[in-house]
N, C-alpha and C. Protein backbone atom coordinates (compact mmCIF):
# COMPACT_ATOMS: atom_id res chain seq x y z
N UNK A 1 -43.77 -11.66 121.51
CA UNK A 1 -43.08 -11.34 120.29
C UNK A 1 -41.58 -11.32 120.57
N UNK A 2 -41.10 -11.93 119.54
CA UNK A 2 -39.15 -12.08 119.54
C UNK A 2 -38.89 -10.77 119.37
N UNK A 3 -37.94 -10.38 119.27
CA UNK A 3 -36.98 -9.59 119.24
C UNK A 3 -36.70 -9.13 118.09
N UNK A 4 -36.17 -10.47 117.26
CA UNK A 4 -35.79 -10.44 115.89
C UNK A 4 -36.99 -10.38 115.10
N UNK A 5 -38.48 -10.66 115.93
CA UNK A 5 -39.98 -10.55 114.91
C UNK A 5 -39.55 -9.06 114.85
N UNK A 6 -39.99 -8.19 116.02
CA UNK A 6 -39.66 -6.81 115.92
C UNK A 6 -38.64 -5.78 115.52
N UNK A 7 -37.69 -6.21 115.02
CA UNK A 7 -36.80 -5.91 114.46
C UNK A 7 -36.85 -5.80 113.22
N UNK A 8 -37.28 -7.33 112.77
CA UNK A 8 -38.12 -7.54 110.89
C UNK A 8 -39.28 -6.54 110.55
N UNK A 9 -39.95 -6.34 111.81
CA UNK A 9 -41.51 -6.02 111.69
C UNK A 9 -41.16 -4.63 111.40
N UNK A 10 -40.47 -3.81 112.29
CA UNK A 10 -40.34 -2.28 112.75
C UNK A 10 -40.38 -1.17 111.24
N UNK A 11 -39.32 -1.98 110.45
CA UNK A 11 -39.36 -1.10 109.14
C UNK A 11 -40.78 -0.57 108.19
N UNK A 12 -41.30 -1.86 108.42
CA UNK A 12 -42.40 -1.98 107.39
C UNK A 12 -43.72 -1.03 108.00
N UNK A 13 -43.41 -0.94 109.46
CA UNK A 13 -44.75 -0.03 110.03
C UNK A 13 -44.89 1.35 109.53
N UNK A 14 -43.61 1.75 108.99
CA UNK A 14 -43.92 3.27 108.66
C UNK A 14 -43.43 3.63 107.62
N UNK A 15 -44.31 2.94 106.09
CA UNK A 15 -43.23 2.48 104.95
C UNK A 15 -42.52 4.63 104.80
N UNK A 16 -43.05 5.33 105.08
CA UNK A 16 -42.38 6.51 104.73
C UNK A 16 -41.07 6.82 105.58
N UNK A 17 -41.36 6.31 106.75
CA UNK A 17 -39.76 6.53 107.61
C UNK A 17 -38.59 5.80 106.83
N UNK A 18 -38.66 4.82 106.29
CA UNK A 18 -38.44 3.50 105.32
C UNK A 18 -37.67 3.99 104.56
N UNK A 19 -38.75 5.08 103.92
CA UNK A 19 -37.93 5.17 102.91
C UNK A 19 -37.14 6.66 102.90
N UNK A 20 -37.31 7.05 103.87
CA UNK A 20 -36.57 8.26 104.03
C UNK A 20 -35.28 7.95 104.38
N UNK A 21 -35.24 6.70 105.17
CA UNK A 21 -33.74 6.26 105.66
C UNK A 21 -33.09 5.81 104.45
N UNK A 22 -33.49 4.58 103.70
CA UNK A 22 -32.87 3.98 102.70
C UNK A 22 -32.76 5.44 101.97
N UNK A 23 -33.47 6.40 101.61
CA UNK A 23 -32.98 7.97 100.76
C UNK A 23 -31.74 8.34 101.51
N UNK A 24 -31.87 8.68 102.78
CA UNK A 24 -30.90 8.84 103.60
C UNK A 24 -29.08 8.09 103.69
N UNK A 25 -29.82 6.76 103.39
CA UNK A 25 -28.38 6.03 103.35
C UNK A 25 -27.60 6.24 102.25
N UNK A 26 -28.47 6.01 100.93
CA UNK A 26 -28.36 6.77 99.52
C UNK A 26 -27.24 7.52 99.27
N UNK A 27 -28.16 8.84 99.68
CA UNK A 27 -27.03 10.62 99.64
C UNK A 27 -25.57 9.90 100.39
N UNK A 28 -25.79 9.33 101.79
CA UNK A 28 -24.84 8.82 102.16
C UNK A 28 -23.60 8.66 101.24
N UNK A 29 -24.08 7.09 101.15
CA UNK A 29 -23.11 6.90 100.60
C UNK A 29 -22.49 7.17 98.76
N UNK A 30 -23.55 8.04 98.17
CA UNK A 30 -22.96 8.94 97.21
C UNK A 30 -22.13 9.78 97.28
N UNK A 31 -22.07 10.53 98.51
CA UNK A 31 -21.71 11.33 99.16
C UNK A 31 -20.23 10.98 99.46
N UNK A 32 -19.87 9.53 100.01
CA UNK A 32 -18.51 9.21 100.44
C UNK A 32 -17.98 9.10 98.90
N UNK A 33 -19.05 8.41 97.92
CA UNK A 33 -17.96 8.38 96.82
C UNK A 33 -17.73 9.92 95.75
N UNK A 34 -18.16 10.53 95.86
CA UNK A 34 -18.24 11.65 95.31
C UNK A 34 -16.95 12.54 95.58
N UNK A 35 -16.87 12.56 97.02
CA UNK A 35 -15.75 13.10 97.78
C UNK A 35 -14.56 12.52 97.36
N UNK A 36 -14.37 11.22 96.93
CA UNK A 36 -13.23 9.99 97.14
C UNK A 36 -13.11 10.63 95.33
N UNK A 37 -13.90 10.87 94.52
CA UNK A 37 -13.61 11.84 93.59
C UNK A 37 -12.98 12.58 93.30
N UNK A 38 -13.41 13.37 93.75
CA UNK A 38 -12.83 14.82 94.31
C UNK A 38 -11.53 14.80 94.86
N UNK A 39 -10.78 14.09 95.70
CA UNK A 39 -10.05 13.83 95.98
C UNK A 39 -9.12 13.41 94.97
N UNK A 40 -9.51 12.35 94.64
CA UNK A 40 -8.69 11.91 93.89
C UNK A 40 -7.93 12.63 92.12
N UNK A 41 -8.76 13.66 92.19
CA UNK A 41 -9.33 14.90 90.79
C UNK A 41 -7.77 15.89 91.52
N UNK A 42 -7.98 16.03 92.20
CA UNK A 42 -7.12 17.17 93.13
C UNK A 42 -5.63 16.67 93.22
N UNK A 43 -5.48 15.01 93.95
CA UNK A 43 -4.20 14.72 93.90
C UNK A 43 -3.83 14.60 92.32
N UNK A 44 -4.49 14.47 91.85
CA UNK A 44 -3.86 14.06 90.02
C UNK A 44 -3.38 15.73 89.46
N UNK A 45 -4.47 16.87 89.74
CA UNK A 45 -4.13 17.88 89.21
C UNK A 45 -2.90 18.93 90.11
N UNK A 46 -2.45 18.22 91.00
CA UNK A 46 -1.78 19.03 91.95
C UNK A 46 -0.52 18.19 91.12
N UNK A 47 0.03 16.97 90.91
CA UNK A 47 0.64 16.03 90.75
C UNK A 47 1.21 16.25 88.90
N UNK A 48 -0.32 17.04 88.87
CA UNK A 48 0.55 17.73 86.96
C UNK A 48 1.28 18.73 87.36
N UNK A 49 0.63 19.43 87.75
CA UNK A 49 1.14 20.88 88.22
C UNK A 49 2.96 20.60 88.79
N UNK A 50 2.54 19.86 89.60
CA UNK A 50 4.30 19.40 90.01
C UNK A 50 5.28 19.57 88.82
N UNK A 51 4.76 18.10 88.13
CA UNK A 51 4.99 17.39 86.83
C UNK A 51 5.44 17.94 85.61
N UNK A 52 4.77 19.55 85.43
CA UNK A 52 4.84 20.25 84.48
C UNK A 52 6.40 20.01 83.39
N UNK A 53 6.28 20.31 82.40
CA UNK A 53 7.48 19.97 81.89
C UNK A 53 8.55 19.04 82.10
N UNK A 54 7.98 18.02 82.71
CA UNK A 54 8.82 17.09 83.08
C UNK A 54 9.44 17.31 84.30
N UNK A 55 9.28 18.15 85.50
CA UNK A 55 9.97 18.32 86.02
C UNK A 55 10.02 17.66 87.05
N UNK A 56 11.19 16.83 87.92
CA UNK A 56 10.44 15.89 88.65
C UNK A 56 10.69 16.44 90.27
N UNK A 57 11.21 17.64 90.46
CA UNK A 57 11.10 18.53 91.38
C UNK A 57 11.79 19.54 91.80
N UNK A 58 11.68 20.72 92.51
CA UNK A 58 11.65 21.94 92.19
C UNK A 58 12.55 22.61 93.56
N UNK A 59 13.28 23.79 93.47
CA UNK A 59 14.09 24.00 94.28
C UNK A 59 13.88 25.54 94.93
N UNK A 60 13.66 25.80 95.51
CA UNK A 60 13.64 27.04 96.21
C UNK A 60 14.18 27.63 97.18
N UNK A 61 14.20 29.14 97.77
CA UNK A 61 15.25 29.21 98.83
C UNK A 61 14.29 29.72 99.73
N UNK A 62 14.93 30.05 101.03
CA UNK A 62 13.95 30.55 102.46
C UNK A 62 14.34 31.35 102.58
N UNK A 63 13.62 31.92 103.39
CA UNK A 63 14.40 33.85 104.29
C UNK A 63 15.52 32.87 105.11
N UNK A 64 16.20 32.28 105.81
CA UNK A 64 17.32 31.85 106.23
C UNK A 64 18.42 31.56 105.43
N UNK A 65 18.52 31.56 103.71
CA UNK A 65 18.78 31.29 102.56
C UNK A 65 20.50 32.60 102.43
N UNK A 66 21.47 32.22 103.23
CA UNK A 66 22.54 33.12 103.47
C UNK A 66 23.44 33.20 101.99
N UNK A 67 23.45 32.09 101.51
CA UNK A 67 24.26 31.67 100.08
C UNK A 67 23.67 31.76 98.94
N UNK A 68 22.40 32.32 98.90
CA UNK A 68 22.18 33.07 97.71
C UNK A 68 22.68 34.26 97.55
N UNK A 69 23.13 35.44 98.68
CA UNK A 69 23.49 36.20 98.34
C UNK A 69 22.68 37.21 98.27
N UNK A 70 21.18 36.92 98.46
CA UNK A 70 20.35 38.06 98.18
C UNK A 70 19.89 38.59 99.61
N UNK A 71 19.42 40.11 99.58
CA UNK A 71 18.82 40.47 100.78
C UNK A 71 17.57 40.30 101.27
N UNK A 72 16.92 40.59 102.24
CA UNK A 72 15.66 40.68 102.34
C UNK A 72 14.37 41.01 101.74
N UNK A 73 15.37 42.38 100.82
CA UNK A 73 14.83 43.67 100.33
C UNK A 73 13.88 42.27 99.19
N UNK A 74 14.63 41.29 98.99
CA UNK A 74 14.39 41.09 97.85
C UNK A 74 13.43 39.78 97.56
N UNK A 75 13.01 39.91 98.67
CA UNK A 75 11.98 38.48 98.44
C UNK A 75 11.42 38.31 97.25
N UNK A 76 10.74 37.08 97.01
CA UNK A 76 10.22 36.80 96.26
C UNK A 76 8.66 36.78 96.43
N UNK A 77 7.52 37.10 95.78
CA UNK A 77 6.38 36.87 95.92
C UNK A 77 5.72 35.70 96.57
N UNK A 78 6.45 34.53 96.64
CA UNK A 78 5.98 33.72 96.67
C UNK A 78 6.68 33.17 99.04
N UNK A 79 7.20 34.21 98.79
CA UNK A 79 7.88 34.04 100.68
C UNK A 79 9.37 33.61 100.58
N UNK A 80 9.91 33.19 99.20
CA UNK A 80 11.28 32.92 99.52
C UNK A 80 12.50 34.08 98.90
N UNK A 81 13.34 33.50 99.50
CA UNK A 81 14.80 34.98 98.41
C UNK A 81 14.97 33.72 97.49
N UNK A 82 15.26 34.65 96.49
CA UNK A 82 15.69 34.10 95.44
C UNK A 82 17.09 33.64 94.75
N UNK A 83 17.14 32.77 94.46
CA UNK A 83 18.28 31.54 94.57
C UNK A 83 19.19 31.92 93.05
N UNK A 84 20.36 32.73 93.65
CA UNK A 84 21.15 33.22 92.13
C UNK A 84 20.99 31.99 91.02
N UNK A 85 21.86 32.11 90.14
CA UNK A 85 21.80 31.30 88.74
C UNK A 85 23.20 30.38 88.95
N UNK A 86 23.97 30.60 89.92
CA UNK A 86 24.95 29.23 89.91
C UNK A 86 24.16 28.07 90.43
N UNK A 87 23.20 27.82 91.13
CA UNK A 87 22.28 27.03 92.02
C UNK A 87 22.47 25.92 90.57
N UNK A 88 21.71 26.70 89.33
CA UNK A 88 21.30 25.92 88.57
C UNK A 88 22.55 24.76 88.03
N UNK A 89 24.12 25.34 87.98
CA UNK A 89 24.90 24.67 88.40
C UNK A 89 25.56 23.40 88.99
N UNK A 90 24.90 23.81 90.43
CA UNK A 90 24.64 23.02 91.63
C UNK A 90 24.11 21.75 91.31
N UNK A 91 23.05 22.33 90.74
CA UNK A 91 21.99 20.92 90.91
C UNK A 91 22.29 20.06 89.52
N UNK A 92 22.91 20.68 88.54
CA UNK A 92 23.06 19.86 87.27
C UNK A 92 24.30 19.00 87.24
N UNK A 93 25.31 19.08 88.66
CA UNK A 93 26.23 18.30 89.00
C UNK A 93 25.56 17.14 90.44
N UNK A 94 24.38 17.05 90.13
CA UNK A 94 23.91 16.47 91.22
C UNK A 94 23.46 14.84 90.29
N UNK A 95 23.92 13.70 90.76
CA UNK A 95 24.31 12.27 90.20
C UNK A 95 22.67 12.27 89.57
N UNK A 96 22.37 11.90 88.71
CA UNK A 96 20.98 11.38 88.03
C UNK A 96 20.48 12.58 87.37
N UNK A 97 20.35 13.98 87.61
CA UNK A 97 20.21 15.14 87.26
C UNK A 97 20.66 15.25 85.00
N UNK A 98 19.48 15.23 84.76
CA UNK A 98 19.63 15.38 83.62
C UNK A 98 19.61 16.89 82.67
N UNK A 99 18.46 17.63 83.28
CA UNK A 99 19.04 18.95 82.93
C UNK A 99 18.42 19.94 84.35
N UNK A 100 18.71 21.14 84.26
CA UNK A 100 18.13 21.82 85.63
C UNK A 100 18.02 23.44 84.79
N UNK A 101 16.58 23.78 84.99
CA UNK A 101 16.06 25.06 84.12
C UNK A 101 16.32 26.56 85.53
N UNK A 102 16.71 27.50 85.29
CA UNK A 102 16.74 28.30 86.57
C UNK A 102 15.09 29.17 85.98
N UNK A 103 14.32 29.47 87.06
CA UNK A 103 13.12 30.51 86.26
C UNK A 103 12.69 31.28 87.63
N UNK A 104 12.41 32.37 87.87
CA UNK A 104 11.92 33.18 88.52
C UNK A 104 10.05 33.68 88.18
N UNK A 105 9.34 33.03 89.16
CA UNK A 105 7.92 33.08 89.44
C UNK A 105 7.39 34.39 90.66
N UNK A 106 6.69 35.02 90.06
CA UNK A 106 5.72 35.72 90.96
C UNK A 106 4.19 35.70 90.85
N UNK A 107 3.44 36.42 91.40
CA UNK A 107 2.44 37.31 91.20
C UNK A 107 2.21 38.24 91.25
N UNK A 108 1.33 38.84 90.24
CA UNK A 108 1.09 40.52 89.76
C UNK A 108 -0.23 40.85 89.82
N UNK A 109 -0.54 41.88 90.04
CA UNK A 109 -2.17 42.31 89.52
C UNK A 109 -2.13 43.37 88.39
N UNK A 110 -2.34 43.32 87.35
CA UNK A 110 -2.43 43.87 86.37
C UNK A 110 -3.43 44.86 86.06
N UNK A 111 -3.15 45.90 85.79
CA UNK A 111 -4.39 47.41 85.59
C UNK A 111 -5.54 46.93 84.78
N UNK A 112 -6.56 47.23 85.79
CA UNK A 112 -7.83 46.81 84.96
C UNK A 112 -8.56 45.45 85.06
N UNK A 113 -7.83 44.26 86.00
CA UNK A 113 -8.09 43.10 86.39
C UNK A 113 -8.37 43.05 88.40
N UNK A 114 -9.22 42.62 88.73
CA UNK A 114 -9.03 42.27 90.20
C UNK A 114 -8.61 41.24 90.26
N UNK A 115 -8.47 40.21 89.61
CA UNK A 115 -7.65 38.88 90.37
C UNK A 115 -5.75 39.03 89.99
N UNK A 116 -5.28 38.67 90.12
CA UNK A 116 -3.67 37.95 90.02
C UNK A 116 -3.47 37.41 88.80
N UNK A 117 -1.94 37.93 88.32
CA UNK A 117 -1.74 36.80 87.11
C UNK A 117 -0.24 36.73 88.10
N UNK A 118 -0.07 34.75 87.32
CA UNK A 118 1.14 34.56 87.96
C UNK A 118 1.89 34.45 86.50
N UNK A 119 3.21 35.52 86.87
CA UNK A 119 4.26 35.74 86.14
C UNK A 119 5.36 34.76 86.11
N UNK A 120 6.23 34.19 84.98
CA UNK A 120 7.27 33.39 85.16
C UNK A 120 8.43 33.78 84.33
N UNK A 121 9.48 33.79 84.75
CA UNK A 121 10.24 34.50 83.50
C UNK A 121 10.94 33.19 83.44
N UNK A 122 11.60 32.94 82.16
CA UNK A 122 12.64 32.36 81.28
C UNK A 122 13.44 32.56 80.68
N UNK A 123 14.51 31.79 80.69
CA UNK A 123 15.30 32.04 79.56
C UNK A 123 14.88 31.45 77.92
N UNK A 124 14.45 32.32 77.49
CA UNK A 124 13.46 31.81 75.88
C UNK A 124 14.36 30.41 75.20
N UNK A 125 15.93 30.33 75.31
CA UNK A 125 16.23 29.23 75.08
C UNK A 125 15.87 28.05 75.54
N UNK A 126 15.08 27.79 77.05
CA UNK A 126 14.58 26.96 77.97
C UNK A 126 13.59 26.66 77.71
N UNK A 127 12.35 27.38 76.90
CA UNK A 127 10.92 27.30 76.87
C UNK A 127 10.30 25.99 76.35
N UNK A 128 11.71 25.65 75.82
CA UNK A 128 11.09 23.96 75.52
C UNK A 128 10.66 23.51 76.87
N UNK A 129 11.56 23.27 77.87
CA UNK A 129 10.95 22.93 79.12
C UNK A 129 9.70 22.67 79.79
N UNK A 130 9.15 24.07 79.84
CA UNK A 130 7.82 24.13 80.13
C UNK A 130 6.45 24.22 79.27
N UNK A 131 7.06 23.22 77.99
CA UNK A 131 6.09 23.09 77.18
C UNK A 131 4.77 23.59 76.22
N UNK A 132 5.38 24.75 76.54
CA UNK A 132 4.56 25.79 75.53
C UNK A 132 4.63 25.60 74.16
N UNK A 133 2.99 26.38 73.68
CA UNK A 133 2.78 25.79 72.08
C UNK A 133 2.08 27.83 71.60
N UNK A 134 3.05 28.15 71.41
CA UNK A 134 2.99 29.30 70.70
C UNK A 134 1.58 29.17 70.02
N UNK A 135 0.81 29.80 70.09
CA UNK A 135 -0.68 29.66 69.35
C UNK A 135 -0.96 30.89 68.35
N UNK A 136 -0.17 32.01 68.72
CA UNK A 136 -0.17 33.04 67.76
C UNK A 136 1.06 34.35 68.13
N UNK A 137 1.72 34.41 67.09
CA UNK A 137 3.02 35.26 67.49
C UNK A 137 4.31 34.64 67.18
N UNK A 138 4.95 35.24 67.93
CA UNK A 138 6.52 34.16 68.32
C UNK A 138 6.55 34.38 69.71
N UNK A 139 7.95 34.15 69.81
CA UNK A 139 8.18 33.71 71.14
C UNK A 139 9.23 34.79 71.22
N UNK A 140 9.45 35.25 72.81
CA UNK A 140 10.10 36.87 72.95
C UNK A 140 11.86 36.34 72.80
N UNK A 141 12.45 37.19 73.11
CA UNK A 141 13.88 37.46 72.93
C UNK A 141 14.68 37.54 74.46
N UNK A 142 15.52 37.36 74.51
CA UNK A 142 15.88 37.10 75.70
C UNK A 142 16.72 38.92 76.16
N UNK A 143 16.18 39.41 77.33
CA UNK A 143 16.62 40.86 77.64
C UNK A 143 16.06 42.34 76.84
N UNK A 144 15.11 41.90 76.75
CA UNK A 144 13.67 42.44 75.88
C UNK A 144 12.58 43.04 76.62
N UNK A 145 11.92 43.56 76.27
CA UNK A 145 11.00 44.13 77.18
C UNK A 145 9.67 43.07 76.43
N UNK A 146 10.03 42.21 75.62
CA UNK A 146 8.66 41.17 75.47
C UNK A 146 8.19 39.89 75.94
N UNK A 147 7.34 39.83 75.84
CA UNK A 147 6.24 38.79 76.74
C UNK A 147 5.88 37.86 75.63
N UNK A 148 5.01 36.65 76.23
CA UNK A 148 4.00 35.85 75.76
C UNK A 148 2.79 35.74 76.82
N UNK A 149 1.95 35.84 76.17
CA UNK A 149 0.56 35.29 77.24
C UNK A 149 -0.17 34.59 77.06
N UNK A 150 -0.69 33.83 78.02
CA UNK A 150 -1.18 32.79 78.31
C UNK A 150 -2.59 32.89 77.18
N UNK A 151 -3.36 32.06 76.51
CA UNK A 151 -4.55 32.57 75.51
C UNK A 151 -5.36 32.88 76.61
N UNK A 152 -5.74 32.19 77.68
CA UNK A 152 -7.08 32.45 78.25
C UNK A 152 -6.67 33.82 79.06
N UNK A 153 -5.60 34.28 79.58
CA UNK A 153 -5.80 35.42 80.64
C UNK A 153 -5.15 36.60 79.18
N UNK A 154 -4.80 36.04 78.25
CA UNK A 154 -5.34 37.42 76.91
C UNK A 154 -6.75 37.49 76.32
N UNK A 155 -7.48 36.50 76.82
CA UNK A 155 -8.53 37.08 76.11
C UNK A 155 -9.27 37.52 77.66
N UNK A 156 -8.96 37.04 78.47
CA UNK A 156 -10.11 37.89 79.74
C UNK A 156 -8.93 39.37 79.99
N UNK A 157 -7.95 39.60 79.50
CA UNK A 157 -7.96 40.76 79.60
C UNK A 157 -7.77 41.84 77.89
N UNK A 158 -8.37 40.94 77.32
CA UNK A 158 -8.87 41.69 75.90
C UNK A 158 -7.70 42.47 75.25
N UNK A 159 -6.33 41.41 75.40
CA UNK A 159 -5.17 41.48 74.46
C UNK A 159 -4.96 41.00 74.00
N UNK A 160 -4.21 41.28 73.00
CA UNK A 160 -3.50 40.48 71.49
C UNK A 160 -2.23 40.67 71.25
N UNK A 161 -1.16 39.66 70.15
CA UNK A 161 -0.70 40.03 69.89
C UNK A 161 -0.35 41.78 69.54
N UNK A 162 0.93 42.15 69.86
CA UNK A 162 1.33 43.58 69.43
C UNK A 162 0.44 44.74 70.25
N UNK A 163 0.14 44.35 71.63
CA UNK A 163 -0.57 45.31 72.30
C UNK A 163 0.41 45.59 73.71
N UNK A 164 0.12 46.09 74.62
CA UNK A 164 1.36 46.21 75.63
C UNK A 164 0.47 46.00 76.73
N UNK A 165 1.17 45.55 77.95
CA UNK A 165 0.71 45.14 78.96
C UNK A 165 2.11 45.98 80.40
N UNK A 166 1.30 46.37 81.38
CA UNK A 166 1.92 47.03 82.27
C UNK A 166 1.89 46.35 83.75
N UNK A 167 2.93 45.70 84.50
CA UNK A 167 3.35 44.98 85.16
C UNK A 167 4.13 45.30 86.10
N UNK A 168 3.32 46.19 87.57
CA UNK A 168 4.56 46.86 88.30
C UNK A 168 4.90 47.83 87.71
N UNK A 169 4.55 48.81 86.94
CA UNK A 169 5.19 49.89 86.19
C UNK A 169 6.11 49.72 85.39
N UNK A 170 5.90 48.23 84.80
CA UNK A 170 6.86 47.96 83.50
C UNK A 170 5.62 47.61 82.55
N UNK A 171 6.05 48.51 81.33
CA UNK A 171 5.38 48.11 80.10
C UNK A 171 6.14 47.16 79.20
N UNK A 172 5.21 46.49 78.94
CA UNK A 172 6.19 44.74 77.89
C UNK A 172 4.98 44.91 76.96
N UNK A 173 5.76 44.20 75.63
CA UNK A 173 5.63 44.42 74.45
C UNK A 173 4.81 42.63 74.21
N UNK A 174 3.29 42.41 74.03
CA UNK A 174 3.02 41.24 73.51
C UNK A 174 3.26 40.61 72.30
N UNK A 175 4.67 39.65 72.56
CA UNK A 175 4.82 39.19 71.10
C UNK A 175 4.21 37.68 70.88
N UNK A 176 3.32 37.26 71.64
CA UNK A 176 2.68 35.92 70.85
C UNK A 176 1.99 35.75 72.15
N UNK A 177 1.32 34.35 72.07
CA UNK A 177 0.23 33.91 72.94
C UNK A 177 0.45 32.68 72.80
N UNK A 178 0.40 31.78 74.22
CA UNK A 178 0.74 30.13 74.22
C UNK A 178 -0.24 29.44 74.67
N UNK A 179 -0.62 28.29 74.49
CA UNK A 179 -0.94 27.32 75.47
C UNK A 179 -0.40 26.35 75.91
N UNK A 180 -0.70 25.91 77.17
CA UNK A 180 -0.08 24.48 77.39
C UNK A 180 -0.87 23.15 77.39
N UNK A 181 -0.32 22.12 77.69
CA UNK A 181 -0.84 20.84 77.43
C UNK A 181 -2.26 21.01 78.10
């Protein structure tokens, strides 16, 4: 017997091994494309997230960050000091630079929730920016103790308009609810 007889022959002797492999190869290679999915799901939604409001990228400062001016004391949630409001300046004299939004981001845990909400403040004249669609309310005032919230993390924490929310031991006043794109 050849080689290549036994080679042809071998599969067919144990049609269940057979077909456990061809099952086997299957998951396989579902498996590579599934992932190549997934992947590809992730770079697109990381790539909005960037993207958000048009923005085509984003500026932050480090703990080595001497020319902001700020101390240690004062990090930011997120690991960096925070970058005064001439920055925004800076960068809007920078050649191609069409507009430059300044906004301060953290995270909070809010009374009565175990996960995190991430906080962003604005200047309410800016909010065009980041593309919010007021869904019920208005939109707060600038040097106010009022908010907007997001619809989905007001309804998992079972607020509404005109209810108050406590943040770090600051109470803010809910004046509307947004969504985004």
């Amino acid at each position: 017997m050849s080689f290549l007889k036994l080679i042809l022959k071998n599969p067919f002797r144990s049609k269940s091994r057979a077909i456990l492999a061809i099952i086997g190869i299957g998951i396989g290679i579902a498996t590579i494309v599934a992932l190549g999915a997934m992947t590809e799901g992730m770079v697109s939604g990381v790539d909005d997230t960037l993207h958000a409001g048009g923005s085509d990228f984003t500026v932050a400062g480090n703990e080595n960050n001497t020319d902001s001016g700020m101390s240690q004391q004062n990090m930011a949630s997120f690991g960096a000091t925070p970058l005064n409001q001439s920055w925004v300046g800076k960068i809007l004299n920078v050649t191609g630079v069409n507009s430059a939004v300044g906004i301060y981001s953290t995270m909070v845990q809010p009374q009565g929730l175990n996960g995190y909400l991430v906080v962003i403040g604005l200047d309410p004249s800016q909010s065009k920016f980041a593309e919010l669609t007021i869904t019920n309310g208005t939109s707060y005032h600038k040097n106010t103790s009022e908010m907007i919230m997001g619809k989905l993390s007001a309804e998992q924490l079972n607020k509404t308009v005109g209810d108050n929310l406590t943040l770090k031991d600051k109470t803010y006043h809910i004046v509307g609810t947004y969504e985004t794109g």
